[in-house]
Each structure stands twice: as C-alpha cells, then as structure tokens.
N, C-alpha and C. Protein backbone atom coordinates (compact mmCIF):
# COMPACT_ATOMS: atom_id res chain seq x y z
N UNK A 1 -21.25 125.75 -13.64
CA UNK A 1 -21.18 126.03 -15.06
C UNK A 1 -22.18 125.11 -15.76
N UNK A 2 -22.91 125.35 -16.58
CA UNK A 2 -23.87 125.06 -17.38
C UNK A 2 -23.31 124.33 -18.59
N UNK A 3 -24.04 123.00 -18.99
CA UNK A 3 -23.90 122.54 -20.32
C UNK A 3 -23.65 123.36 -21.07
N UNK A 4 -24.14 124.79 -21.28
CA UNK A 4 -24.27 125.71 -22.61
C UNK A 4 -23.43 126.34 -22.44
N UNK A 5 -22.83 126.76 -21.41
CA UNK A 5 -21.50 127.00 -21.10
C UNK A 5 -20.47 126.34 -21.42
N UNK A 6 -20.22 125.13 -21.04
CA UNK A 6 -19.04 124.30 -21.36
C UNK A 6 -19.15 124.13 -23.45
N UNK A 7 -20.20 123.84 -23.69
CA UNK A 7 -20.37 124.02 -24.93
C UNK A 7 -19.84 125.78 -25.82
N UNK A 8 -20.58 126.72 -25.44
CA UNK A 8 -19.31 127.94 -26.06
C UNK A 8 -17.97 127.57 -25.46
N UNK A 9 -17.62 127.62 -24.99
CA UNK A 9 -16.09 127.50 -24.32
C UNK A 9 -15.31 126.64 -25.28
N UNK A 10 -15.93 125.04 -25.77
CA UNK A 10 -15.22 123.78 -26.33
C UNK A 10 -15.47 125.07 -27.79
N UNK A 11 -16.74 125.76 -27.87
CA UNK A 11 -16.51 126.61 -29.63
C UNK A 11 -15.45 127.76 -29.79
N UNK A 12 -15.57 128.16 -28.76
CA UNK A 12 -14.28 129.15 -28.62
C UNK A 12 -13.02 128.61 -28.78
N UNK A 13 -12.85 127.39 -28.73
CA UNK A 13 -11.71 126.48 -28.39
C UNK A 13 -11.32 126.21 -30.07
N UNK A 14 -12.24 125.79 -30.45
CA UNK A 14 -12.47 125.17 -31.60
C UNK A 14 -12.24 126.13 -33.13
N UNK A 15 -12.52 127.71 -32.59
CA UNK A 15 -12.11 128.73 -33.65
C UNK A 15 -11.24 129.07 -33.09
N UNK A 16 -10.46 129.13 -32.31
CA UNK A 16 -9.14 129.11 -32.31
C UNK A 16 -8.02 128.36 -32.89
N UNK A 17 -8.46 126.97 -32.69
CA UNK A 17 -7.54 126.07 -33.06
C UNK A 17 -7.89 126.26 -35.06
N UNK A 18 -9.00 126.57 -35.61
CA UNK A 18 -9.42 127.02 -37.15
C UNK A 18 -8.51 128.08 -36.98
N UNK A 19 -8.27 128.95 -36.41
CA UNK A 19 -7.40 130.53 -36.73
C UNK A 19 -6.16 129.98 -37.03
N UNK A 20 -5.50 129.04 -36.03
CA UNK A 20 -4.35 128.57 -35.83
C UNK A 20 -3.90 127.72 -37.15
N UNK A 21 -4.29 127.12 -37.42
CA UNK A 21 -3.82 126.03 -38.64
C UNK A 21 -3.54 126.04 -39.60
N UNK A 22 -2.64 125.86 -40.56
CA UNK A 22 -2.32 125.79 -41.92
C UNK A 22 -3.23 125.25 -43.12
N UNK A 23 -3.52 124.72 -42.67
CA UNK A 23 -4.56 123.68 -43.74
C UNK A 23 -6.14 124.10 -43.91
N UNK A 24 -6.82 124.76 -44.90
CA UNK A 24 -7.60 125.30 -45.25
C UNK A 24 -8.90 124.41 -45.49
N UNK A 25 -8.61 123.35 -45.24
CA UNK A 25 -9.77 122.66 -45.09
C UNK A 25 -9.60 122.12 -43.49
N UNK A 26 -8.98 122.10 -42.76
CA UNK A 26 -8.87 121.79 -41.14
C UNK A 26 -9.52 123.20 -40.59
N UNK A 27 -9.33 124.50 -40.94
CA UNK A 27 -9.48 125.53 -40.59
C UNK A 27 -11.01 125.65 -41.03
N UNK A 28 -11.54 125.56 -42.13
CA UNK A 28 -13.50 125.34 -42.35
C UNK A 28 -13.76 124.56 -41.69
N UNK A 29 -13.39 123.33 -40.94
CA UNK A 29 -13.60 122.14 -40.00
C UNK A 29 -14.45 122.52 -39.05
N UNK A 30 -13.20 123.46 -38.57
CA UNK A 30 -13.04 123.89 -37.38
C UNK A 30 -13.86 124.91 -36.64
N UNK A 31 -14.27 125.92 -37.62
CA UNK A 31 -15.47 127.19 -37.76
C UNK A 31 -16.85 126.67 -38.44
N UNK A 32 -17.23 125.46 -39.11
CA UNK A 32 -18.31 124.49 -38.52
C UNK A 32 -18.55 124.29 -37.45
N UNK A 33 -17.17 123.38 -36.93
CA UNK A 33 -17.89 122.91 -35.67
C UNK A 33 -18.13 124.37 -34.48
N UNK A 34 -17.14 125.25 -33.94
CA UNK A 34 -17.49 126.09 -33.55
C UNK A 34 -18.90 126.79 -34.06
N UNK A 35 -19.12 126.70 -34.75
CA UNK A 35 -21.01 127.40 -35.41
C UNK A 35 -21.67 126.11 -34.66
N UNK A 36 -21.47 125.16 -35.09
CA UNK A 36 -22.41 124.01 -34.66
C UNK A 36 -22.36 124.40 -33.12
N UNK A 37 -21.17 124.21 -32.55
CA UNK A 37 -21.43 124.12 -30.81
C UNK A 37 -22.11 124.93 -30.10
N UNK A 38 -21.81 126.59 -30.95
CA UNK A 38 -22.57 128.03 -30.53
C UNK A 38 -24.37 127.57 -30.82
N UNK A 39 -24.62 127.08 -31.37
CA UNK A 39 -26.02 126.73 -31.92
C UNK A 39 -26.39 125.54 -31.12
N UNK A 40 -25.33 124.61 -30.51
CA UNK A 40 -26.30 123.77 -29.91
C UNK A 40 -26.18 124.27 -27.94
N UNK A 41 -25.14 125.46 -27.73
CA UNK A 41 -25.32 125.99 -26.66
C UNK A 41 -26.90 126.95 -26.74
N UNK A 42 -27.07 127.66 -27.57
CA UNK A 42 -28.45 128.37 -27.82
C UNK A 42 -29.41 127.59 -27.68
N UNK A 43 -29.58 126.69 -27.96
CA UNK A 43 -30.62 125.42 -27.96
C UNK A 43 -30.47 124.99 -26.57
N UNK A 44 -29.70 124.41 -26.19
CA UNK A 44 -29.61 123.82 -24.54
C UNK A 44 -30.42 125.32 -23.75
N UNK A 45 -29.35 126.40 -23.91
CA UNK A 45 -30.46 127.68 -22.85
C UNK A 45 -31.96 127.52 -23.47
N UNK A 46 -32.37 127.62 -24.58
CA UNK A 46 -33.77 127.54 -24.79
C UNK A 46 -34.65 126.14 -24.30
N UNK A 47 -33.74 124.98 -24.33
CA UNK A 47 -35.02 124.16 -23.17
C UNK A 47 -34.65 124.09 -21.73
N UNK A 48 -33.37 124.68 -20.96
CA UNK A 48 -33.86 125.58 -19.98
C UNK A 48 -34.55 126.38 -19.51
N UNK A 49 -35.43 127.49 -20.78
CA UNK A 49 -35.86 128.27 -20.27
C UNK A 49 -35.28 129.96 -20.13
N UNK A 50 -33.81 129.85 -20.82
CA UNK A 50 -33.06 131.20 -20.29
C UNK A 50 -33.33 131.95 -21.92
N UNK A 51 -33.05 133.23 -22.12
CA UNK A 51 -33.17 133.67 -23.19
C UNK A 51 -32.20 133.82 -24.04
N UNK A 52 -32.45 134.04 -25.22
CA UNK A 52 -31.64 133.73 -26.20
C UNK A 52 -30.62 135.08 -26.08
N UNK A 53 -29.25 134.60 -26.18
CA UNK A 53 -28.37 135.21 -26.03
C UNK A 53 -28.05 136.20 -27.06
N UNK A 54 -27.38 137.16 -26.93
CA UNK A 54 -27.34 138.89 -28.14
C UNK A 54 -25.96 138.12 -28.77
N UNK A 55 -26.28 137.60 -30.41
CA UNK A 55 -25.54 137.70 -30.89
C UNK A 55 -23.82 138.70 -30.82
N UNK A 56 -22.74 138.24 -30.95
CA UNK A 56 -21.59 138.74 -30.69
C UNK A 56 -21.01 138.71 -31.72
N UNK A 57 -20.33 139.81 -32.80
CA UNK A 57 -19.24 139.63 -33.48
C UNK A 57 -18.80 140.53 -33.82
C-alpha cells in the first residue's frame, strides 16, 4: 500500500467521523481535513509519477 493510499483511507476516515458528529464546527474540521488529505494523496501520486486520479463524487 502506497503513502497515497494510506492517505485517502485516513480522508475517508476523516469524512466520516465529519458525517458522524454533532457539532458543526467539528464536522467543517473534519471535511477540511479530508479535502486536505485527498489533495495531498494527489500530490504524493504526481511525484511518483502515476496519473492523476478521476475525480469521484
């Protein structure tokens, strides 16, 4: 498994636990950081070398 891998996975993790929560500012936290992690997995494949992944939503 790949850095950029373990990185979506911790973002997937991370908008979940934003879906999950009561608190409306823990929940924007949370779908930051998930954006941030998805963006710095895209970045890790690009100085690998692999191509940029097809947007999902």
């Amino acid at each position: 498994m790949s850095k950029s891998d373990d990185l979506r996975k911790e973002a997937k993790e991370a908008g979940k636990r934003g879906d999950k929560t009561k608190s409306l500012k823990e929940g924007a936290r949370e779908r930051k950081r998930e954006k941030a992690l998805n963006d710095m997995a895209d970045n890790e494949d690009w100085l690998d070398g692999k191509p940029k992944p097809k947007a999902s939503k």
